[in-house]
Each structure stands twice: as C-alpha cells, then as structure tokens.
N, C-alpha and C. Protein backbone atom coordinates (compact mmCIF):
# COMPACT_ATOMS: atom_id res chain seq x y z
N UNK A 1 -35.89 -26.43 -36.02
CA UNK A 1 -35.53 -27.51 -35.12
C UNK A 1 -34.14 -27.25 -34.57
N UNK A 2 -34.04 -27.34 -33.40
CA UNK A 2 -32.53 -27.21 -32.80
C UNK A 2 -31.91 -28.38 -32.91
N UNK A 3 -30.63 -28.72 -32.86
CA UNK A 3 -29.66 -29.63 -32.81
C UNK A 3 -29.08 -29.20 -31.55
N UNK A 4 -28.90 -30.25 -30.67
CA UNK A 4 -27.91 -30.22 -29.15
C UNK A 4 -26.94 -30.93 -29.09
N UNK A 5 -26.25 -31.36 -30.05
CA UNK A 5 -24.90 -31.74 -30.08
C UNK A 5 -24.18 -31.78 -29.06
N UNK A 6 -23.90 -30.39 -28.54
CA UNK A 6 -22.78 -29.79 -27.72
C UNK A 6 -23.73 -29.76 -26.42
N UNK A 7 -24.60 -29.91 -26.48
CA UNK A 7 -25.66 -29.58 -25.03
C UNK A 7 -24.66 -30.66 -24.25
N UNK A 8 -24.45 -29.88 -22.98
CA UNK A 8 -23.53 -31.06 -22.24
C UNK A 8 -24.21 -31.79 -21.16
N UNK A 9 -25.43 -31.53 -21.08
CA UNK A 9 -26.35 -31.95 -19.67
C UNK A 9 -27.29 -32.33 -20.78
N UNK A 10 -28.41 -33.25 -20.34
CA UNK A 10 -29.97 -33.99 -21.13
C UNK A 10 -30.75 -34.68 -19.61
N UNK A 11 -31.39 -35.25 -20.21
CA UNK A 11 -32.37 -36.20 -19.28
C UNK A 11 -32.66 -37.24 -19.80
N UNK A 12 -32.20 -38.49 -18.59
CA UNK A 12 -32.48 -39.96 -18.72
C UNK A 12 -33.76 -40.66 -18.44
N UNK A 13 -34.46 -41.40 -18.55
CA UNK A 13 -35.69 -41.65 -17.79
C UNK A 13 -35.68 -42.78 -17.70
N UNK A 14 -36.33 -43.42 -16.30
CA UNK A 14 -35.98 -44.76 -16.07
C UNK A 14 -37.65 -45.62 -15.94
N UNK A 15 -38.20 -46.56 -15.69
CA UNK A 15 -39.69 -46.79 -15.01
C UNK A 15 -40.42 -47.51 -15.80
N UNK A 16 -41.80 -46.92 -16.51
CA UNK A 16 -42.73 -47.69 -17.33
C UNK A 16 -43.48 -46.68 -17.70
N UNK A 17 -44.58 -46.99 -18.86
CA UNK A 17 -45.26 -45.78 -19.44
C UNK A 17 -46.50 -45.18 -17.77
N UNK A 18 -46.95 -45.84 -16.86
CA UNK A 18 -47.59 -45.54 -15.82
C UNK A 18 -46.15 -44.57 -14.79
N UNK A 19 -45.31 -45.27 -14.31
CA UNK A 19 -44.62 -44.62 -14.02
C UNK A 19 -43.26 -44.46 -13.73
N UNK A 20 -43.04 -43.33 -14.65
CA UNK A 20 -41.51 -42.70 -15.29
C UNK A 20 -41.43 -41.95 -14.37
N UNK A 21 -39.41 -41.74 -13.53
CA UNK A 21 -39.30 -40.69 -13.16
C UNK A 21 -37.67 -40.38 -14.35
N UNK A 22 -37.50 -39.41 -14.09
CA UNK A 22 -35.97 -38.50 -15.35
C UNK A 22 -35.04 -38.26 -13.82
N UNK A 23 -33.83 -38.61 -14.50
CA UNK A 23 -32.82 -37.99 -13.79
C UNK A 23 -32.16 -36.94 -14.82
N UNK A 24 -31.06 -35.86 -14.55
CA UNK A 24 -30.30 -35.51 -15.32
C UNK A 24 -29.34 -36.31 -15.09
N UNK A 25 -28.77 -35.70 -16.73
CA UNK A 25 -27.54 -37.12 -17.36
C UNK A 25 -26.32 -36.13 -17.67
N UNK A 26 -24.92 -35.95 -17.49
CA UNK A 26 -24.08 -35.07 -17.85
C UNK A 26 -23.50 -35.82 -18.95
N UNK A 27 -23.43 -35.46 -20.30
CA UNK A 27 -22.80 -36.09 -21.16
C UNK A 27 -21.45 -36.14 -20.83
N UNK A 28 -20.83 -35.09 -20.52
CA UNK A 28 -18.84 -34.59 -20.14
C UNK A 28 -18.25 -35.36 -21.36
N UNK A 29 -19.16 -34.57 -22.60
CA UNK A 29 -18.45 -34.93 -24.11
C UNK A 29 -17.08 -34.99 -24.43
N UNK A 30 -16.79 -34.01 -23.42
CA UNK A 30 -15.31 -32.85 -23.79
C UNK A 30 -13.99 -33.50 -22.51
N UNK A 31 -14.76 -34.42 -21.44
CA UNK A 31 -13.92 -34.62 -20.67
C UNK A 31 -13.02 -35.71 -21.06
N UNK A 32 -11.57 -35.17 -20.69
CA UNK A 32 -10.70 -36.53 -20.84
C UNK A 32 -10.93 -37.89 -20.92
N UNK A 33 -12.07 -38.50 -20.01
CA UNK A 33 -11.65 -39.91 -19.39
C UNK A 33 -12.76 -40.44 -20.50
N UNK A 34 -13.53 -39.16 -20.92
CA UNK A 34 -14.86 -39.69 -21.97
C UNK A 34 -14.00 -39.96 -23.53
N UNK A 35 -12.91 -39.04 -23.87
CA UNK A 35 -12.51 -39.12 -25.06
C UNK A 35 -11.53 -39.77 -24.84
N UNK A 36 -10.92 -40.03 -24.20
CA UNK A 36 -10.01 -41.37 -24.28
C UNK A 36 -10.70 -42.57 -24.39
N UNK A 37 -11.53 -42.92 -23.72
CA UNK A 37 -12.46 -43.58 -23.32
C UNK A 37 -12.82 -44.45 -24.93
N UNK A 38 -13.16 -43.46 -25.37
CA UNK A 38 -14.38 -42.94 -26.33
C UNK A 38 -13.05 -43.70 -27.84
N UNK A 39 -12.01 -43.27 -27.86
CA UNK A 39 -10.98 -43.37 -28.52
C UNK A 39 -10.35 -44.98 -28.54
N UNK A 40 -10.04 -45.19 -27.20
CA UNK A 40 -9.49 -46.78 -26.55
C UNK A 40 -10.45 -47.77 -27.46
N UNK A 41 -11.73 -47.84 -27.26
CA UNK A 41 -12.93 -47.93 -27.80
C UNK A 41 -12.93 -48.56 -28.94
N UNK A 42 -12.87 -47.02 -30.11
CA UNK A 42 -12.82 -47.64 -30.78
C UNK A 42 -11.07 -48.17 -31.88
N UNK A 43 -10.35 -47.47 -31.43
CA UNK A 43 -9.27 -47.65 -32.21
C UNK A 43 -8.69 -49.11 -31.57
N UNK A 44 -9.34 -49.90 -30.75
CA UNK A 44 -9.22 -51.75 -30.44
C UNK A 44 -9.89 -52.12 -31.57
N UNK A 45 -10.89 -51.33 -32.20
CA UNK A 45 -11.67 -52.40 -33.40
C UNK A 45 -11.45 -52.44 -34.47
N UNK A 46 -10.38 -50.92 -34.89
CA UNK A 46 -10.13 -50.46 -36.07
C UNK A 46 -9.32 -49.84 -36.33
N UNK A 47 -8.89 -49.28 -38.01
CA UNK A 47 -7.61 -48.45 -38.30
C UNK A 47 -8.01 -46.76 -38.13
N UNK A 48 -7.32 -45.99 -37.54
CA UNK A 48 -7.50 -45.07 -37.30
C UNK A 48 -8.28 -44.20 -38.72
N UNK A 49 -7.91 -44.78 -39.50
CA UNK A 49 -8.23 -44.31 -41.17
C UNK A 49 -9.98 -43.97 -41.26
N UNK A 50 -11.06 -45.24 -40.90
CA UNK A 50 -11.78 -45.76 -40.25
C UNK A 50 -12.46 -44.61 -39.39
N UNK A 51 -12.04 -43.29 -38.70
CA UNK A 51 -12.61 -42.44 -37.59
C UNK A 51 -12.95 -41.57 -38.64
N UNK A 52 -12.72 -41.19 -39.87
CA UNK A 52 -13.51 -40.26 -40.81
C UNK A 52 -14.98 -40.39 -41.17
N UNK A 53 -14.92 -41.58 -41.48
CA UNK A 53 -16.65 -42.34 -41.43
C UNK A 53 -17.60 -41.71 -40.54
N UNK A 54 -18.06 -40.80 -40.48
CA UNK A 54 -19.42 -40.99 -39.33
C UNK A 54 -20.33 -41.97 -39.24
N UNK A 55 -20.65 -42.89 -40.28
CA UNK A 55 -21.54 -43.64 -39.97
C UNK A 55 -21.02 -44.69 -39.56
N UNK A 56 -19.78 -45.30 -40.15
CA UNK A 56 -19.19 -46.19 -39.29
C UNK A 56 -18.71 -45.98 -37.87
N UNK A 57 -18.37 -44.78 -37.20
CA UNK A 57 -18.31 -44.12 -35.99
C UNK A 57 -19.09 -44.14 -35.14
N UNK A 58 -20.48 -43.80 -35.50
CA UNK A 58 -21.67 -43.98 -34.74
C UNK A 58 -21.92 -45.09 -34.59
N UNK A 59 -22.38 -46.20 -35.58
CA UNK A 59 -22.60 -47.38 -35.28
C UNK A 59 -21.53 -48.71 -34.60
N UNK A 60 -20.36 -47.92 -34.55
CA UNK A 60 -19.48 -48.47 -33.77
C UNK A 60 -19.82 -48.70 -32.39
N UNK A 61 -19.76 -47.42 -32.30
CA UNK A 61 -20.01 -46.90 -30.86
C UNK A 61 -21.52 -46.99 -30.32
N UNK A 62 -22.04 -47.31 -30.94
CA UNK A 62 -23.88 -47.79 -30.81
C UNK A 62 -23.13 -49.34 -30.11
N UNK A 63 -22.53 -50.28 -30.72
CA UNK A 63 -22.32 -51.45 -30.27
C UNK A 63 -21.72 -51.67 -29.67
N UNK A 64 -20.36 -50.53 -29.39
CA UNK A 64 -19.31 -51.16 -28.49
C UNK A 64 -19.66 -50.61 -27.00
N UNK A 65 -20.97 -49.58 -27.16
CA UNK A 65 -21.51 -49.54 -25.43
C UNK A 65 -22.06 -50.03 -24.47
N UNK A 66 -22.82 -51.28 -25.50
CA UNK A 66 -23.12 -52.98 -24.74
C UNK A 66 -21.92 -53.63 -24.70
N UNK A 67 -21.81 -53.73 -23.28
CA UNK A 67 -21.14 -54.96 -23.23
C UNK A 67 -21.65 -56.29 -23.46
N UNK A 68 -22.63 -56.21 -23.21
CA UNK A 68 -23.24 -57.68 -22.83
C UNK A 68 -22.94 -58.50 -24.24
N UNK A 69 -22.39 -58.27 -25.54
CA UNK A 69 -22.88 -58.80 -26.56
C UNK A 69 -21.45 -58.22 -27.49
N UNK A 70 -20.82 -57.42 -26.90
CA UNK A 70 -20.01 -56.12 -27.86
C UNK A 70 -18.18 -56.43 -27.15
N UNK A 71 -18.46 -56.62 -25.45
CA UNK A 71 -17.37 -57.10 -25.13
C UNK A 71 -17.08 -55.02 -24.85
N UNK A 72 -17.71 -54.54 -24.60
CA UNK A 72 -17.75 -53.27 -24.32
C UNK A 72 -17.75 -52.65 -23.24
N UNK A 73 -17.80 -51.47 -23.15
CA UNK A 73 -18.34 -50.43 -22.39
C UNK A 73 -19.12 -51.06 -20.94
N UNK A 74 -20.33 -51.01 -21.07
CA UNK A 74 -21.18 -51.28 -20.06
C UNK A 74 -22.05 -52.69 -19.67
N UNK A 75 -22.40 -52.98 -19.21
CA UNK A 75 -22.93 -54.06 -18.81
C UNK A 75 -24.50 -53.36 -18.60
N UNK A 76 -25.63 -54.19 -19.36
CA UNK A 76 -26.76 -53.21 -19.34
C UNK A 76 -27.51 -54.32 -18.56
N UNK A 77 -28.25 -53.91 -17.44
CA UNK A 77 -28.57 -54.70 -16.50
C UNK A 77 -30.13 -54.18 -15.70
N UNK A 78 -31.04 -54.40 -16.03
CA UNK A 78 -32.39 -54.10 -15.45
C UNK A 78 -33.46 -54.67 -14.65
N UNK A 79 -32.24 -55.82 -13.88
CA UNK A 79 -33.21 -57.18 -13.60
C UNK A 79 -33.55 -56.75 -11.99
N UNK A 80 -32.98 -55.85 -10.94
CA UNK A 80 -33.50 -55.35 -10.13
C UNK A 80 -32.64 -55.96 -8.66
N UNK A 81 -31.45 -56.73 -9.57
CA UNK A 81 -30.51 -57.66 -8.78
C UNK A 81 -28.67 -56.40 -9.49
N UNK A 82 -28.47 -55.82 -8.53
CA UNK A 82 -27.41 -54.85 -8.78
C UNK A 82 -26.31 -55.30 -7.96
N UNK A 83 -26.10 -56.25 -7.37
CA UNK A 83 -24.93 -56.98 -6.71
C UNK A 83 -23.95 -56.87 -7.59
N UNK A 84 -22.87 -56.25 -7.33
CA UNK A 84 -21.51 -55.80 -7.54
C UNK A 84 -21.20 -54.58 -8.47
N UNK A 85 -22.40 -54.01 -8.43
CA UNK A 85 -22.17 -52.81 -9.26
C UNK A 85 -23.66 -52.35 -9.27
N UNK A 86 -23.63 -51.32 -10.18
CA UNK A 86 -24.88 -49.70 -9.28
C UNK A 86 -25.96 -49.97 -10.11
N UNK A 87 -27.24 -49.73 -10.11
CA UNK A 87 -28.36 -49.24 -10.62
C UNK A 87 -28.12 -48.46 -11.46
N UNK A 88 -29.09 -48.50 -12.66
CA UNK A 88 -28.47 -47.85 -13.56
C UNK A 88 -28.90 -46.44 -13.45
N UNK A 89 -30.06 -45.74 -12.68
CA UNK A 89 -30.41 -44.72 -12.19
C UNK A 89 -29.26 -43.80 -10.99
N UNK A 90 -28.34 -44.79 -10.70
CA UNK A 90 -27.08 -44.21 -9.75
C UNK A 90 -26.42 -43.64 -10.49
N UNK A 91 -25.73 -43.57 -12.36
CA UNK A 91 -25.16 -43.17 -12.58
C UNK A 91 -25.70 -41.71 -13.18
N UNK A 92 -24.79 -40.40 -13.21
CA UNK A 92 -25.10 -39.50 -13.29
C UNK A 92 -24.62 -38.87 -14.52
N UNK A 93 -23.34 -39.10 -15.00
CA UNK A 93 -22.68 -38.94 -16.08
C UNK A 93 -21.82 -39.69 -16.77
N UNK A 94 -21.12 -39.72 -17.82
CA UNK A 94 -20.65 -40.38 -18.99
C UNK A 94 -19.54 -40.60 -18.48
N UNK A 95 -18.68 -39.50 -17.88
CA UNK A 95 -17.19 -39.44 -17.32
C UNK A 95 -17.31 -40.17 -16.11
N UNK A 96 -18.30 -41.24 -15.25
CA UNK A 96 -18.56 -41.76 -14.29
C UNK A 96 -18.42 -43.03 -14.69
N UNK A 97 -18.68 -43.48 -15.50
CA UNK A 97 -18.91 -44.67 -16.53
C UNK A 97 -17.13 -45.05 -16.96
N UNK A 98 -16.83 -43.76 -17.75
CA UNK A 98 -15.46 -43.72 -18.06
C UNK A 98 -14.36 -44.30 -17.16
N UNK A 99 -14.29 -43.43 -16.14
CA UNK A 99 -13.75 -43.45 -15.34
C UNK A 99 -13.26 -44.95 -14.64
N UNK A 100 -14.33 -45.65 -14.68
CA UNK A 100 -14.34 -47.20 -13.98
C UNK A 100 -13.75 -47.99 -14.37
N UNK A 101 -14.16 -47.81 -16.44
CA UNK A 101 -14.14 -48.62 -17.11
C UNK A 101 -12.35 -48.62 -17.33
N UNK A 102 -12.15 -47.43 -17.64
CA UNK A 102 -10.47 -46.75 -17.90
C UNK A 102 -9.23 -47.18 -16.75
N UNK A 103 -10.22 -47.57 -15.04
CA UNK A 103 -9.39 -47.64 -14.21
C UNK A 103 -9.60 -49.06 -14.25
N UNK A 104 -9.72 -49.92 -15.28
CA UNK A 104 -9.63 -51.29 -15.66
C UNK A 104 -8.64 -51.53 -16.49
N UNK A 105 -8.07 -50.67 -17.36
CA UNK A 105 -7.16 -50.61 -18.86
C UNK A 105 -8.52 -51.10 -19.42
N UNK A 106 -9.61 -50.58 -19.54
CA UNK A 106 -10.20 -51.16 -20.70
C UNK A 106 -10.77 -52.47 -20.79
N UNK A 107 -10.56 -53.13 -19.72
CA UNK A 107 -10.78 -54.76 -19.81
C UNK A 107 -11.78 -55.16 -19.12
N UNK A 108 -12.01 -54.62 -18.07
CA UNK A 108 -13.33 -54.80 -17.41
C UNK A 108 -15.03 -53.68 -17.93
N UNK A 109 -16.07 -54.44 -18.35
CA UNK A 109 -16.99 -53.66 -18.22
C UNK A 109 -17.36 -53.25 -17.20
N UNK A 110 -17.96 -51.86 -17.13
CA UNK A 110 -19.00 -51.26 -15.89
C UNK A 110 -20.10 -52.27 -15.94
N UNK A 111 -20.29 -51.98 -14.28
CA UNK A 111 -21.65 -52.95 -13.77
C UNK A 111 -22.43 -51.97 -13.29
C-alpha cells in the first residue's frame, strides 16, 4: 500500500453517486501561507507543547477547518446560494483558502 503524505496534488469530487465530476486539488503542504496558516490555527487553541501529539494535531485541525461550528478556517456551504464568496468547486488549492483567510489576521472565515 502506498502512503501520499507528501503527494502535493489529489482529487476532489463534488455531485452525487449518479453524477460526480473530480477537480484537481493542490494541497501546497509546504507553502508559506498554508503553514502559517496551518500554525495561527492551531497555536490560538493551544500550548505549543500540545504540537507533539499527532492525534491531538489531527483532530484539531479536523475541527478547526469548519468554521461553521469551530469558529475556523472555512465556511462549508453546499446550499447552491454562493453570494459573497465562491463555490466550493472554484477553489483549487489549500494556499487559496490560506491566503484569504490570513489576509483577514485570522478573523474572518473563507466563504
């Protein structure tokens, strides 16, 4: 079995089991605005001590990428009403996401 960890590109899929279409997704694991991002994140919730944990790490970050509920990251939105912010099939990568959220200080979720 392979592990893709580091794979920096995947595929998203958006639709219903009749019909799915995939976009590619760029993770940009490695890019600045993702690991700051990624960092801002979580060191608001916790002591840096705290980032050794992987499981507390992951499941951090499992929650703090809803906003809707987490006060996070993104705003997860599928209702087909995208007024003031994009479809979620518009976005292409992680550092796109970042980027928005970062040119907020952190305070505003992506829409």
């Amino acid at each position: 079995r392979n592990e893709y960890v580091l794979s920096e590109v995947g595929t998203t899929y958006h639709g219903n089991g009749r019909a799915a279409s995939a976009n590619t997704w760029r993770f940009d694991q490695f890019d600045s605005s993702v690991v700051s991002g990624v960092l801002d994140l979580l060191l608001a919730r916790r002591r840096t001590s705290d980032l050794a944990d992987p499981v507390w790490v992951t499941r951090v970050l499992s929650a703090l990428i809803n906003a809707n509920d987490e006060g996070g990251l993104l705003i997860g939105n599928w209702s087909g009403d995208y007024e003031g912010g994009k479809a979620p099939w518009e976005w292409g990568s992680s550092s796109e996401l970042f980027k928005v959220y970062n040119a907020s200080g952190g305070r505003e979720p992506v829409k």
